[in-house]
N, C-alpha and C. Protein backbone atom coordinates (compact mmCIF):
# COMPACT_ATOMS: atom_id res chain seq x y z
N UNK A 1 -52.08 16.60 37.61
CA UNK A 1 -50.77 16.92 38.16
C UNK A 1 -50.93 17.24 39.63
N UNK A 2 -50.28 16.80 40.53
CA UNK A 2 -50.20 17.08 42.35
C UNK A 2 -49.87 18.27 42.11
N UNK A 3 -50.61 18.79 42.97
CA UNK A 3 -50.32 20.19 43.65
C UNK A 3 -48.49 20.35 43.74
N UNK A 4 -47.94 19.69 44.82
CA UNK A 4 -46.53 20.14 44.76
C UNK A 4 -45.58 19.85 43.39
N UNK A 5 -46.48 19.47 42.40
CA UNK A 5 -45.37 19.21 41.30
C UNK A 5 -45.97 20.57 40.23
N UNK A 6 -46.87 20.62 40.37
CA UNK A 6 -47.48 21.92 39.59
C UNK A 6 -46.77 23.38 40.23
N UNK A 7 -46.99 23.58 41.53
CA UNK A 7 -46.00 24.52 42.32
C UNK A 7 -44.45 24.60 42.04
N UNK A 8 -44.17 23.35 41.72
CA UNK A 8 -42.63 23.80 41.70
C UNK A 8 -43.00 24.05 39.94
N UNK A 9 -43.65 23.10 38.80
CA UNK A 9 -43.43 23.85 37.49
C UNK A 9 -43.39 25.44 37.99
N UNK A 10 -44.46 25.97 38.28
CA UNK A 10 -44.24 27.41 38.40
C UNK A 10 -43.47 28.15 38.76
N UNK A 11 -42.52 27.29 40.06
CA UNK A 11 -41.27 27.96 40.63
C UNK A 11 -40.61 28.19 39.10
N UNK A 12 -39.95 26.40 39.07
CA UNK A 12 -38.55 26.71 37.78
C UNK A 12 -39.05 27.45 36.39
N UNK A 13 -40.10 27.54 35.91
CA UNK A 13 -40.68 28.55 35.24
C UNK A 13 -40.50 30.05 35.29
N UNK A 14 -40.43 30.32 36.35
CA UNK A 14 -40.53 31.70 36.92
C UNK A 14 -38.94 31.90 37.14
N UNK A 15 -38.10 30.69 37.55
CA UNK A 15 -37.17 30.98 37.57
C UNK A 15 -36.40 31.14 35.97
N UNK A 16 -36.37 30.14 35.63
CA UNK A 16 -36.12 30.38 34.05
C UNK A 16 -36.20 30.86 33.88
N UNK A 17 -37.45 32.00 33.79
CA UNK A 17 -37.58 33.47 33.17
C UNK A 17 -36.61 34.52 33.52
N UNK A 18 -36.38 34.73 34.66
CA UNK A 18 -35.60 35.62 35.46
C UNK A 18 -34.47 35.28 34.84
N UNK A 19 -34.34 34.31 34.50
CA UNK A 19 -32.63 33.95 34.28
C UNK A 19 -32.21 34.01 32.88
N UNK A 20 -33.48 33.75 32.06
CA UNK A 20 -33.31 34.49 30.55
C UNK A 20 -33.49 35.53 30.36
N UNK A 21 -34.13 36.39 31.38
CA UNK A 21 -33.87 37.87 31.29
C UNK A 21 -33.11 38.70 31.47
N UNK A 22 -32.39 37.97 32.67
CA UNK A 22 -31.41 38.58 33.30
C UNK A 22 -30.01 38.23 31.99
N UNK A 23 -29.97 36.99 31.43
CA UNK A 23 -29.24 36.79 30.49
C UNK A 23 -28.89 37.83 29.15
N UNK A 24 -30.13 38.50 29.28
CA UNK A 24 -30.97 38.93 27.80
C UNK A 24 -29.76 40.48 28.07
N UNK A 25 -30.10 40.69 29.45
CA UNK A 25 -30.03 41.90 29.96
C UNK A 25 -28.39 41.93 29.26
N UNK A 26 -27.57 41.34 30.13
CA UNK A 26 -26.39 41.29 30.04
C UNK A 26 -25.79 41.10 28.74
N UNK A 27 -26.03 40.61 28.14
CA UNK A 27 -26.09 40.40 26.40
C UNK A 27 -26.19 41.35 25.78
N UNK A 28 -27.56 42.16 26.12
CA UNK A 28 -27.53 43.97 25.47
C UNK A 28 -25.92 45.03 26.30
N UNK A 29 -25.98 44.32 27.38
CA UNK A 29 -25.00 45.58 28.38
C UNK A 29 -23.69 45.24 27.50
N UNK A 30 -23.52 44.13 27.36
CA UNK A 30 -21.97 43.60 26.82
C UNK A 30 -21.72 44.30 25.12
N UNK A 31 -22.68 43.74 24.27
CA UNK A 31 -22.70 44.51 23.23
C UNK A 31 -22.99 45.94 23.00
N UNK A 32 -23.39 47.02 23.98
CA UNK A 32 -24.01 47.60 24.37
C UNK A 32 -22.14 48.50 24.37
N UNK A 33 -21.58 47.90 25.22
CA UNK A 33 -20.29 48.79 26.16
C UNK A 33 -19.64 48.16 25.25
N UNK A 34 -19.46 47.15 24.20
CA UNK A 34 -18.15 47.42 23.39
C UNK A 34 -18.36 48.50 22.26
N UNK A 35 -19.96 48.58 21.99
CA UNK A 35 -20.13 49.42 20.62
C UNK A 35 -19.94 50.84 21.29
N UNK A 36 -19.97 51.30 22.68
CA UNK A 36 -19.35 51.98 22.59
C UNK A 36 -17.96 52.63 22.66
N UNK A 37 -17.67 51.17 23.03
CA UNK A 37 -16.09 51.73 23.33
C UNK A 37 -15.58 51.93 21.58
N UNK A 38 -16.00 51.16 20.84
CA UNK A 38 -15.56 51.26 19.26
C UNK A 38 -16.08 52.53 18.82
N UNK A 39 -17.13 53.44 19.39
CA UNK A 39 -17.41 54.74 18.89
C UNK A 39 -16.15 55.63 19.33
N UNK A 40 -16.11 55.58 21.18
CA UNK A 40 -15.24 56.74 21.22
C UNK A 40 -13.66 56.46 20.89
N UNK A 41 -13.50 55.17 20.62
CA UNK A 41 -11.74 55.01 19.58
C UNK A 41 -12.34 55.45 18.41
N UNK A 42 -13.37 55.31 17.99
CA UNK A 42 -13.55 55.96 16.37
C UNK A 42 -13.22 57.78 16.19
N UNK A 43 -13.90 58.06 17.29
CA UNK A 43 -13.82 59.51 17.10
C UNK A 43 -12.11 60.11 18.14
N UNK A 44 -11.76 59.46 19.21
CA UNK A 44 -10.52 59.20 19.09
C UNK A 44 -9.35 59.63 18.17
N UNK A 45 -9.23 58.62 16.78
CA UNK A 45 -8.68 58.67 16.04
C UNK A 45 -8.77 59.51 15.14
N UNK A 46 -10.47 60.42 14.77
CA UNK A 46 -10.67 61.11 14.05
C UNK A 46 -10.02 62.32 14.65
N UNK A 47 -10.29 62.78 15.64
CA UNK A 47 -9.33 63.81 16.81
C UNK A 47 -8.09 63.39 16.27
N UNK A 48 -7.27 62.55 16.10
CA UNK A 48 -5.82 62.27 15.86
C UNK A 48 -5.93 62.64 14.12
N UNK A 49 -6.41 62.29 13.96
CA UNK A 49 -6.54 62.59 12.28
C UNK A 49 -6.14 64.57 11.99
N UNK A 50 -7.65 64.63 12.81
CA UNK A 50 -7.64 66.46 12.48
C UNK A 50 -6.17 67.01 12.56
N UNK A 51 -5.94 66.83 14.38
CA UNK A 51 -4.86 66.85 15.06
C UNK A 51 -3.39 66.85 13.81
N UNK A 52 -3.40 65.80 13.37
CA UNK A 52 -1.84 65.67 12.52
C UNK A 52 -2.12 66.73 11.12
N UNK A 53 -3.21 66.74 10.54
CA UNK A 53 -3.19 67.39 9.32
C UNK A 53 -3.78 68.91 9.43
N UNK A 54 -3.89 69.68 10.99
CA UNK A 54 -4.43 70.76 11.26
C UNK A 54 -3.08 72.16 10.47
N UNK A 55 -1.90 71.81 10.81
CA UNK A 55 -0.82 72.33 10.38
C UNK A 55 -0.80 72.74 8.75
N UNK A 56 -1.33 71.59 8.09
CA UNK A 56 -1.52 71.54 6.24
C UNK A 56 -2.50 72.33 6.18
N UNK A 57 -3.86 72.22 6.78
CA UNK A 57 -5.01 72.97 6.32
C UNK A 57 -4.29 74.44 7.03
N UNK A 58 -3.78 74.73 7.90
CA UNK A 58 -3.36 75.85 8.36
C UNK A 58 -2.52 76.51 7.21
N UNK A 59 -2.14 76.07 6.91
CA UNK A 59 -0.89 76.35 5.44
C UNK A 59 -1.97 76.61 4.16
N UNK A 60 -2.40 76.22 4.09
CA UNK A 60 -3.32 75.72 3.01
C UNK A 60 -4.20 77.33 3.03
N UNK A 61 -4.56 77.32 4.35
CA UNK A 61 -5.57 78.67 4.34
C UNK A 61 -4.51 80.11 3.77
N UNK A 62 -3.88 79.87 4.64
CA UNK A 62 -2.69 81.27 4.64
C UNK A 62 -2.01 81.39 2.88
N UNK A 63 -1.86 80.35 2.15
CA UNK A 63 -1.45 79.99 0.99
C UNK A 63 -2.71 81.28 -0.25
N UNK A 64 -3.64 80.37 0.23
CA UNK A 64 -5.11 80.82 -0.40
C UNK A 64 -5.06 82.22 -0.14
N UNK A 65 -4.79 82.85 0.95
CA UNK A 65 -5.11 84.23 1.51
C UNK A 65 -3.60 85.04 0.78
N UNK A 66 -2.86 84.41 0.55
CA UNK A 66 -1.84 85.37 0.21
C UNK A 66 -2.08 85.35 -1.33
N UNK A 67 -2.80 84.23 -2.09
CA UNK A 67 -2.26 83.98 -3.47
C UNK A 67 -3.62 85.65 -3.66
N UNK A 68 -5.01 85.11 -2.68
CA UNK A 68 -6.07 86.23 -3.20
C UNK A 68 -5.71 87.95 -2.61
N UNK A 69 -4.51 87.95 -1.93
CA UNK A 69 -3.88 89.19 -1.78
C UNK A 69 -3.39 89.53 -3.00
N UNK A 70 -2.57 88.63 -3.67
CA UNK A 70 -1.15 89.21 -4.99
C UNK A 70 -2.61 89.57 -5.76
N UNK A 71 -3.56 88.89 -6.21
CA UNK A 71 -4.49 89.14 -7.37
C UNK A 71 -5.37 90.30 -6.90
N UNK A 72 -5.65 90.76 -5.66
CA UNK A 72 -6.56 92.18 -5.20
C UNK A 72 -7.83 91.67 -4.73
N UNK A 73 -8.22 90.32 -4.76
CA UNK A 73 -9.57 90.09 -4.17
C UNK A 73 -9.51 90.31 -2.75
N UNK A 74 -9.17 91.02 -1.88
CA UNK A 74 -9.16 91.35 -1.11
C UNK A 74 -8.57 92.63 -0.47
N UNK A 75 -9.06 93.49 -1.83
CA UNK A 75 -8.63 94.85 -1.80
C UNK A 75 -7.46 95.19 -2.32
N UNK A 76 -7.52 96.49 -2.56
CA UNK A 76 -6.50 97.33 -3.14
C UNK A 76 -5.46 97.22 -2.38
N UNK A 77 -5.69 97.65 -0.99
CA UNK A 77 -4.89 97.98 0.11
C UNK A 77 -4.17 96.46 0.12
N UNK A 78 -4.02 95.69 0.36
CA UNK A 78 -3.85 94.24 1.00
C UNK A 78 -2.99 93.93 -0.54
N UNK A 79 -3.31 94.11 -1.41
CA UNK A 79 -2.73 93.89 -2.72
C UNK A 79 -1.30 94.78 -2.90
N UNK A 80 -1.62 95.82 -2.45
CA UNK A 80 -0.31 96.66 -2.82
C UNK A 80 0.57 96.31 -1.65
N UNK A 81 0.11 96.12 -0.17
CA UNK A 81 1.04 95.50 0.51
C UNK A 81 1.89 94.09 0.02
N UNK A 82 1.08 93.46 -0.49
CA UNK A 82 1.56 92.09 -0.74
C UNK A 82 2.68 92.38 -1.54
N UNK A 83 2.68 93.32 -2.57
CA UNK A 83 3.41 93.56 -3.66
C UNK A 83 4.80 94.32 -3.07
N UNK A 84 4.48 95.20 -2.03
CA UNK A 84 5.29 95.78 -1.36
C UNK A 84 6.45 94.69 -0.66
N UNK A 85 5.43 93.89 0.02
CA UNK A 85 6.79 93.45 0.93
C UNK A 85 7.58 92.62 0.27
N UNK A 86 7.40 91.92 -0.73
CA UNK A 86 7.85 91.54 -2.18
C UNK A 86 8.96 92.48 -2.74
N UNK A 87 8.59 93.70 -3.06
CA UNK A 87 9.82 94.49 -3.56
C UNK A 87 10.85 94.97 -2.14
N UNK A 88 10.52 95.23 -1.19
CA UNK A 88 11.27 94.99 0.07
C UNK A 88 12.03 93.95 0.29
N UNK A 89 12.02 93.20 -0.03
CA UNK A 89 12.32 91.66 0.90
C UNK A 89 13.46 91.37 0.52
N UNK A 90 14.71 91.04 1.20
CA UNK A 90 15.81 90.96 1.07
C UNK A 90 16.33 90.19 -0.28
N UNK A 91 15.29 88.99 -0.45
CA UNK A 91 15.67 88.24 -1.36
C UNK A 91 15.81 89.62 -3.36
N UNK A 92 14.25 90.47 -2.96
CA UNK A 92 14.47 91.39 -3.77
C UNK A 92 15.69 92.11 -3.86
N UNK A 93 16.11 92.24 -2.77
CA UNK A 93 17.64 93.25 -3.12
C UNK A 93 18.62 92.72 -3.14
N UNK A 94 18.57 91.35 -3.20
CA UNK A 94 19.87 90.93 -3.54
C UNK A 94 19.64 90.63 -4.81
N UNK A 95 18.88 90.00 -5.22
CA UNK A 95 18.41 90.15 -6.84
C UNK A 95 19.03 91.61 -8.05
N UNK A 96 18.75 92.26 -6.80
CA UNK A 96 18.38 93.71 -7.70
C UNK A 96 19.99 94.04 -7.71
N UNK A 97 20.74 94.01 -6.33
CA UNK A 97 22.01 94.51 -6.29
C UNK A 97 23.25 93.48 -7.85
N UNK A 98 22.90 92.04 -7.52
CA UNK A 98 23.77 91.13 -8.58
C UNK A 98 23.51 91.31 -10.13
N UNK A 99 22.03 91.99 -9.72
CA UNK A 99 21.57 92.24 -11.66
C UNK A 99 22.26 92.99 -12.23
N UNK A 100 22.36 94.22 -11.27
CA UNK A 100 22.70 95.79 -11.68
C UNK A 100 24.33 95.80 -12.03
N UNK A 101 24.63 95.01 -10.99
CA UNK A 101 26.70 94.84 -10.82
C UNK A 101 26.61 94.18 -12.21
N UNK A 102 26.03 92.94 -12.73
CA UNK A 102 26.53 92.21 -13.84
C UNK A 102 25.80 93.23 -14.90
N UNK A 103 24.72 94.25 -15.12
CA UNK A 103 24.85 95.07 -16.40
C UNK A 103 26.07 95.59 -16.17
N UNK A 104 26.08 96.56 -15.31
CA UNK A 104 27.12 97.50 -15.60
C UNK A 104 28.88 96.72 -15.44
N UNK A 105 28.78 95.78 -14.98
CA UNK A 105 29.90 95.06 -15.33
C UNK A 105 30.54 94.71 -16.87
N UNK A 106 29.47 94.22 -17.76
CA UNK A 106 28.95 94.09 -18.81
C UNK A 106 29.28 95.39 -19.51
N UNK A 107 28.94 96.55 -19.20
CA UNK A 107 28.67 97.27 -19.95
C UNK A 107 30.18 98.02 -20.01
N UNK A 108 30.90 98.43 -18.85
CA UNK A 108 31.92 98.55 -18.38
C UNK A 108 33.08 97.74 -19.41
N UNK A 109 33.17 96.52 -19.63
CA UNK A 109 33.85 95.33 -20.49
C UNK A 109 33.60 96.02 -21.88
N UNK A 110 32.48 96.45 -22.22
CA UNK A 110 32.01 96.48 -23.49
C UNK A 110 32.04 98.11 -24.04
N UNK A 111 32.45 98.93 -23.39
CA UNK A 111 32.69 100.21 -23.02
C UNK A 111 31.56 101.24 -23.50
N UNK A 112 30.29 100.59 -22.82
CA UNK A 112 29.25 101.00 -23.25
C UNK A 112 28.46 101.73 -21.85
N UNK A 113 29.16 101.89 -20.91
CA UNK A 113 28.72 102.05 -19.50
C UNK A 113 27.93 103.86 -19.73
N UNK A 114 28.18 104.24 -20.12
CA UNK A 114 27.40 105.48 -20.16
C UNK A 114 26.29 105.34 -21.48
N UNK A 115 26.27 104.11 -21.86
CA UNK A 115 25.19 104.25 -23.18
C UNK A 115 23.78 104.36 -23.18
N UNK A 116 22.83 104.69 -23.73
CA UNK A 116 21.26 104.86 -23.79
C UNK A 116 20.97 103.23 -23.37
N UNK A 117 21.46 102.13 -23.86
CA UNK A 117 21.37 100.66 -23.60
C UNK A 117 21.11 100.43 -21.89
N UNK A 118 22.47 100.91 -22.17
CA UNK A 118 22.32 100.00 -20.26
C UNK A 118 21.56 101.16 -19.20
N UNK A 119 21.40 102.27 -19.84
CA UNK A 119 20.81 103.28 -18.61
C UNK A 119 19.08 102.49 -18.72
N UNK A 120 18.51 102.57 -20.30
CA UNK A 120 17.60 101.41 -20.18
C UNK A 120 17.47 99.90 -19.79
N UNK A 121 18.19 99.49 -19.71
CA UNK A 121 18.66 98.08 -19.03
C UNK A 121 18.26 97.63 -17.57
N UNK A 122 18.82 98.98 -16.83
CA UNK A 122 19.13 99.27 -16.00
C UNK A 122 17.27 99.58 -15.07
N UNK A 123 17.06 100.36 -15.58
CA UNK A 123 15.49 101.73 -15.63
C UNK A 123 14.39 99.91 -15.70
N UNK A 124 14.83 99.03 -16.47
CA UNK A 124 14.08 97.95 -16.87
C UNK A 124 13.75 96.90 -15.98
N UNK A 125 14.96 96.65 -15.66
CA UNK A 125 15.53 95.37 -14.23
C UNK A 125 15.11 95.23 -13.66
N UNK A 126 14.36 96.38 -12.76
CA UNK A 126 13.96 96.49 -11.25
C UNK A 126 12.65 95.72 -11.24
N UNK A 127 11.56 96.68 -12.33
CA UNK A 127 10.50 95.99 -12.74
C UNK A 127 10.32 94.70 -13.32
N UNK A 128 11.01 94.50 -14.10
CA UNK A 128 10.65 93.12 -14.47
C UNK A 128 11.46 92.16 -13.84
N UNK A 129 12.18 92.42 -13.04
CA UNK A 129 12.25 91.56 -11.83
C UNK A 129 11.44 90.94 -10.94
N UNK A 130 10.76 92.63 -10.27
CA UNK A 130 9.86 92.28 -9.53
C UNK A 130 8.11 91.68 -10.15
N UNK A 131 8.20 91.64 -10.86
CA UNK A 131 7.14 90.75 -11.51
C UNK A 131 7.49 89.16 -11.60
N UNK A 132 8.85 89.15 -11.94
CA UNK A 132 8.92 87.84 -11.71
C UNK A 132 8.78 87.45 -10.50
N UNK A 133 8.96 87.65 -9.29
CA UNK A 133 9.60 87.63 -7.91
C UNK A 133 7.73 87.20 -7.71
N UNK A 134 6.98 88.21 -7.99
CA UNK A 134 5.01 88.30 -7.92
C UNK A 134 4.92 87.09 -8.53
N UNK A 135 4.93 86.73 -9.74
CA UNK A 135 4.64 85.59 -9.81
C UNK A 135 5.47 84.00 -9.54
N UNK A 136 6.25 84.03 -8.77
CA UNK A 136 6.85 83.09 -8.37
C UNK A 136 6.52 82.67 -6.70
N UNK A 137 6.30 84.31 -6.21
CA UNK A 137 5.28 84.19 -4.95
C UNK A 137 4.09 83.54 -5.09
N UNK A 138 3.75 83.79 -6.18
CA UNK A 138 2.17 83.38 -6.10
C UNK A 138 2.41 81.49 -6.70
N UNK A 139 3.03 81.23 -7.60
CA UNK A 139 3.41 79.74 -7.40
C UNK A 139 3.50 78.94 -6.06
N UNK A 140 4.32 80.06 -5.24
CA UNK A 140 4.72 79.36 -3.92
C UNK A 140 3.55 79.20 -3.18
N UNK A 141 3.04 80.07 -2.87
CA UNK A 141 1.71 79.88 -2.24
C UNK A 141 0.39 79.18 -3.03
N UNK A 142 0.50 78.75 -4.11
CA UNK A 142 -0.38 77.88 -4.64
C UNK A 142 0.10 76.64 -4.18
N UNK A 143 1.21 76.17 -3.84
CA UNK A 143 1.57 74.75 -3.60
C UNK A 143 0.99 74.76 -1.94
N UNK A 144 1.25 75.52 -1.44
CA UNK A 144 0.43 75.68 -0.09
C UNK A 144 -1.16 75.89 -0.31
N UNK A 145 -1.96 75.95 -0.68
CA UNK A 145 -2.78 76.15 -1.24
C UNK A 145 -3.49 74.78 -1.73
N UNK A 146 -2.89 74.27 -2.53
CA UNK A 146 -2.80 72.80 -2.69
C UNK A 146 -3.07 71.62 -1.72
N UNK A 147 -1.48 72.10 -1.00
CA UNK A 147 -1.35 71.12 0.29
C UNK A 147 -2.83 71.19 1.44
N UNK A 148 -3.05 72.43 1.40
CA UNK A 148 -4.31 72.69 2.11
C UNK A 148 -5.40 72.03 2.11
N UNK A 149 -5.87 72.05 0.25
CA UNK A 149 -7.05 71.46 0.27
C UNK A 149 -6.71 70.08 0.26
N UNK A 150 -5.69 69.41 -0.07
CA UNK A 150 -5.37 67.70 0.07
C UNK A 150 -5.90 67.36 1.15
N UNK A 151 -5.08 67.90 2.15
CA UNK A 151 -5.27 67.57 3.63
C UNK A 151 -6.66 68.17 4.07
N UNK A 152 -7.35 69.01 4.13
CA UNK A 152 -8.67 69.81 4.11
C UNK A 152 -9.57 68.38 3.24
N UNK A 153 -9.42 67.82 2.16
CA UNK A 153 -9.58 66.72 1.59
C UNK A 153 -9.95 65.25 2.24
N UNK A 154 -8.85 65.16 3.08
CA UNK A 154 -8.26 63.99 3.95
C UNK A 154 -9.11 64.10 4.97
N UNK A 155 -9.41 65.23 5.96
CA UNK A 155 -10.02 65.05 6.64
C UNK A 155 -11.37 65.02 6.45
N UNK A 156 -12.12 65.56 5.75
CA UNK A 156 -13.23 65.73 5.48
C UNK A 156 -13.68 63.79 5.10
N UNK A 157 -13.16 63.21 4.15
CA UNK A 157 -12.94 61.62 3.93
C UNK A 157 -12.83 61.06 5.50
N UNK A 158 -12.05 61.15 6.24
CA UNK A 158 -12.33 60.41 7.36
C UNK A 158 -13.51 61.00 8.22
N UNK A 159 -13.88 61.98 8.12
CA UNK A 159 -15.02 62.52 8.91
C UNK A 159 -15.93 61.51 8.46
N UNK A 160 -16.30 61.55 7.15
CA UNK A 160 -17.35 61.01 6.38
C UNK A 160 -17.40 59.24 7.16
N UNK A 161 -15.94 58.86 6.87
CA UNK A 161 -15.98 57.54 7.11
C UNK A 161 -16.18 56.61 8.69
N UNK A 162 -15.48 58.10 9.63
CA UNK A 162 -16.02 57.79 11.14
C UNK A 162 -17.33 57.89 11.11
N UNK A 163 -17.70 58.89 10.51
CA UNK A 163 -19.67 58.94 10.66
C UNK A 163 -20.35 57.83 10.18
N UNK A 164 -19.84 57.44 9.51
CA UNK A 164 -20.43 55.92 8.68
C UNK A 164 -20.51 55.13 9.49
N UNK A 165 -18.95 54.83 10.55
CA UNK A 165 -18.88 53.64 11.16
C UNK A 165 -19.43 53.97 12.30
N UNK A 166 -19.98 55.07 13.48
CA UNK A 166 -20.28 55.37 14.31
C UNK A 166 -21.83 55.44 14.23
N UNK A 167 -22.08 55.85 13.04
CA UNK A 167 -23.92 55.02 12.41
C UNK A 167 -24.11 53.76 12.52
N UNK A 168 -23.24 52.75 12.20
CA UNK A 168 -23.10 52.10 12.36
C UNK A 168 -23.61 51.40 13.28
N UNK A 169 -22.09 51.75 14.44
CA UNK A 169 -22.03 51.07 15.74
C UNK A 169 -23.36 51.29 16.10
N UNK A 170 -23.91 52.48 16.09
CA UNK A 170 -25.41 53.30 17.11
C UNK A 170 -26.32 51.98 16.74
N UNK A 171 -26.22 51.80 15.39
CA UNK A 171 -27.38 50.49 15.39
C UNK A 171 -27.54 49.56 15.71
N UNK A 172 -25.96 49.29 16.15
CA UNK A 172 -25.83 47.69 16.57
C UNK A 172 -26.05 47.91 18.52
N UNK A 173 -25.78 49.21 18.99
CA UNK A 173 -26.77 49.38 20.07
C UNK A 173 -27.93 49.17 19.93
N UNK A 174 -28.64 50.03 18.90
CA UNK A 174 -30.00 50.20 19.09
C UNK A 174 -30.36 48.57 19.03
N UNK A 175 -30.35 47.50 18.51
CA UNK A 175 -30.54 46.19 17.86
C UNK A 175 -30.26 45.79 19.23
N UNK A 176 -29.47 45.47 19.98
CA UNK A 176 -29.17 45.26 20.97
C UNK A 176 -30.00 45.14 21.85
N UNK A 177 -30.03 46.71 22.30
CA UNK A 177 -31.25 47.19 23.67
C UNK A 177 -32.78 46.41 23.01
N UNK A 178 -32.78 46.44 21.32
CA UNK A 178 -34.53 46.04 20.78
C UNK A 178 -34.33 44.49 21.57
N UNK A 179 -33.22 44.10 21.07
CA UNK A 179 -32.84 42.37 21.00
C UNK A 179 -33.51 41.97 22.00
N UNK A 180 -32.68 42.65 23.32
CA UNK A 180 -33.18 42.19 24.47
C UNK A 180 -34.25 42.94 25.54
N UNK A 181 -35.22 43.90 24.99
CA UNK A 181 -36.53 43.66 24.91
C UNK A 181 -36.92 42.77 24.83
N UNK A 182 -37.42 42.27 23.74
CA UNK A 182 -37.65 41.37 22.93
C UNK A 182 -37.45 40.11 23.83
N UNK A 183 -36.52 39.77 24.14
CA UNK A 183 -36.47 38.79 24.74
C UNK A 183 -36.90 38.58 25.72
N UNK A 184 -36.60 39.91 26.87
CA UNK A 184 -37.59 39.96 28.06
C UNK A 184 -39.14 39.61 27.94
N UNK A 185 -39.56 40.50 27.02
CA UNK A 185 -41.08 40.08 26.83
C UNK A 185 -41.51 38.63 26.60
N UNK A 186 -40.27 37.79 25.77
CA UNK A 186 -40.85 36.52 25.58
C UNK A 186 -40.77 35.94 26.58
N UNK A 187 -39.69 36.13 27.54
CA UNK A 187 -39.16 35.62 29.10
C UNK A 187 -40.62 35.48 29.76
N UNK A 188 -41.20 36.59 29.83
CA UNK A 188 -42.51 36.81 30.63
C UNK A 188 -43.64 36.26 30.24
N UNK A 189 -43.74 36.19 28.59
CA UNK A 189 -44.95 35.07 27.96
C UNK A 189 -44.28 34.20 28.39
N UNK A 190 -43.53 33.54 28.55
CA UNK A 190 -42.90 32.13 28.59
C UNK A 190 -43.15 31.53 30.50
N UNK A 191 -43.09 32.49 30.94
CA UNK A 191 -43.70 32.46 32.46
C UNK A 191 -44.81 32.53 32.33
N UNK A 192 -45.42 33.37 32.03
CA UNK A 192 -46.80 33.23 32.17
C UNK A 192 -47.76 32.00 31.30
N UNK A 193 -47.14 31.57 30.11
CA UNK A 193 -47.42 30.48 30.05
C UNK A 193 -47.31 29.20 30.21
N UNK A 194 -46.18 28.86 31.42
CA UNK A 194 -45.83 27.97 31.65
C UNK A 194 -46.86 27.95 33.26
N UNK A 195 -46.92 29.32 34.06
CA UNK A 195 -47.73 29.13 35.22
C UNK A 195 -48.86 28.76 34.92
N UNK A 196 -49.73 29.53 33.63
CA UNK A 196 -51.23 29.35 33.56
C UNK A 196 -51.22 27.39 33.08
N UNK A 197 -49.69 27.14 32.58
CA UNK A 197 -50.78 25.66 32.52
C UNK A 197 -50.49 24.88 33.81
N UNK A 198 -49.24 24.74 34.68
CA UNK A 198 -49.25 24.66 36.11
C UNK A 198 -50.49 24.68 36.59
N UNK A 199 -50.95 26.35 36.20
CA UNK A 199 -52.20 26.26 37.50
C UNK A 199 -53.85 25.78 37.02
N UNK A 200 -53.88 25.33 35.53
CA UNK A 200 -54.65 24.58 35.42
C UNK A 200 -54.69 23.10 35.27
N UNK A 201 -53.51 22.69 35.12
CA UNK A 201 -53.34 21.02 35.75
C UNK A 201 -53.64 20.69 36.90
N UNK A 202 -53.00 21.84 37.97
CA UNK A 202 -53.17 21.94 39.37
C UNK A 202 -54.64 21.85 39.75
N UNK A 203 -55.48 23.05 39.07
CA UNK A 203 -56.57 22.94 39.15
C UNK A 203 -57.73 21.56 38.67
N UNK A 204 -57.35 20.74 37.70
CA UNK A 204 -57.64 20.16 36.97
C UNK A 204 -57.44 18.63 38.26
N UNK A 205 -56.37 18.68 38.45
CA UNK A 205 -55.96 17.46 39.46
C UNK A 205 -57.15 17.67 41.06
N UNK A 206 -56.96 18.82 41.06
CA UNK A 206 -57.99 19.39 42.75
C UNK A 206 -59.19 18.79 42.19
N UNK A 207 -59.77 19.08 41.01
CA UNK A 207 -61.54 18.22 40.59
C UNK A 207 -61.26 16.76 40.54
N UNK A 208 -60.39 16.73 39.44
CA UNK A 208 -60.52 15.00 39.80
C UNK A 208 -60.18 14.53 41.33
N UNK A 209 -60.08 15.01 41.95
CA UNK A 209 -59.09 14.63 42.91
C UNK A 209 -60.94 14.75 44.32
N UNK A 210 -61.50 15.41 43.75
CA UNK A 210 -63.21 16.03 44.62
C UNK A 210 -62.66 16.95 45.41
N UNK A 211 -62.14 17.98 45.24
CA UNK A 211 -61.56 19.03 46.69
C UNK A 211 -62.90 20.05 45.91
């Protein structure tokens, strides 16, 4: 092989290389910057996720905390309040005021208004009212309670499932950046073996040639 034809193999050789590397390069950068743009919309949306169902788990907690107030797991004190503001609470006295008007209304009709009946009737009402009122609270706040862990539920499921896909993506970086390693290195065997036979043709042509 002439000297100037062996010289230029080595040029476009060398160039080739550069240019599959540089190719290689850009190939990792491209796949590289969409996997991440698909991570941070992943977690993005998981932020939007929390975000909309933070209100339910908020409910959900307060639900839980009032139902383990009515039952005392959280003390005596906290229990008898619960119970308290329960027999306080307006809804209690209007209860209590329509009960009392319709015994003694009742009893009044029936001309029994001063009887042992309705004074017990009466002595009876308040309490077993307010027990109902306790456990109808505590229904209410079980449905909150509920709603809580659904949504407490919900998110925890998309956590799981962004983490999946954001494992994911990371690999199809990591594969990427290996990819084009990988390729660089062959870029450079591929130069270097395209010069070393250049420069032994070259060389090979200089003997036959008597230099």
């Amino acid at each position: 092989m002439p000297v100037a034809a062996a010289a230029v193999t080595m040029v476009g050789g060398a160039l080739a290389s550069r240019a599959q590397s540089k190719a290689a390069k850009s190939a990792a950068a491209a796949q590289t910057e969409a996997s991440q743009a698909a991570i941070d919309e992943q977690r993005r949306q998981f932020d939007m996720v929390q975000e909309l169902m933070k209100p339910y788990v908020n409910a959900g907690t307060q639900g839980l905390s009032g139902q383990s107030d009515l039952l005392g797991l959280n003390g005596a004190d906290k229990q008898q309040a619960a119970i308290d503001a329960i027999n306080n609470s307006a809804a209690m006295n209007t209860y209590v005021q329509q009960g009392e008007n319709a015994l003694l209304q009742n009893a009044s009709a029936t001309g029994g208004l001063r009887g042992g009946n309705t004074q017990s009737a009466l002595a009876q009402f308040r309490p077993q009212l307010l027990n109902q009122l306790v456990n109808q609270q505590y229904q209410n706040l079980g449905g909150l309670t509920s709603l809580g862990q659904n949504a407490a539920a919900g998110v925890g499921n998309a956590g799981m499932q962004t983490a999946n896909n954001i494992g994911n993506l990371l690999g199809s970086i990591g594969q990427a950046q290996a990819g084009s390693a990988l390729a660089q290195g062959q870029a450079r065997v591929n130069m270097i073996n395209t010069a070393s036979g250049a420069l032994n043709n070259m060389i090979g042509s200089m003997s036959f040639q008597g230099f």
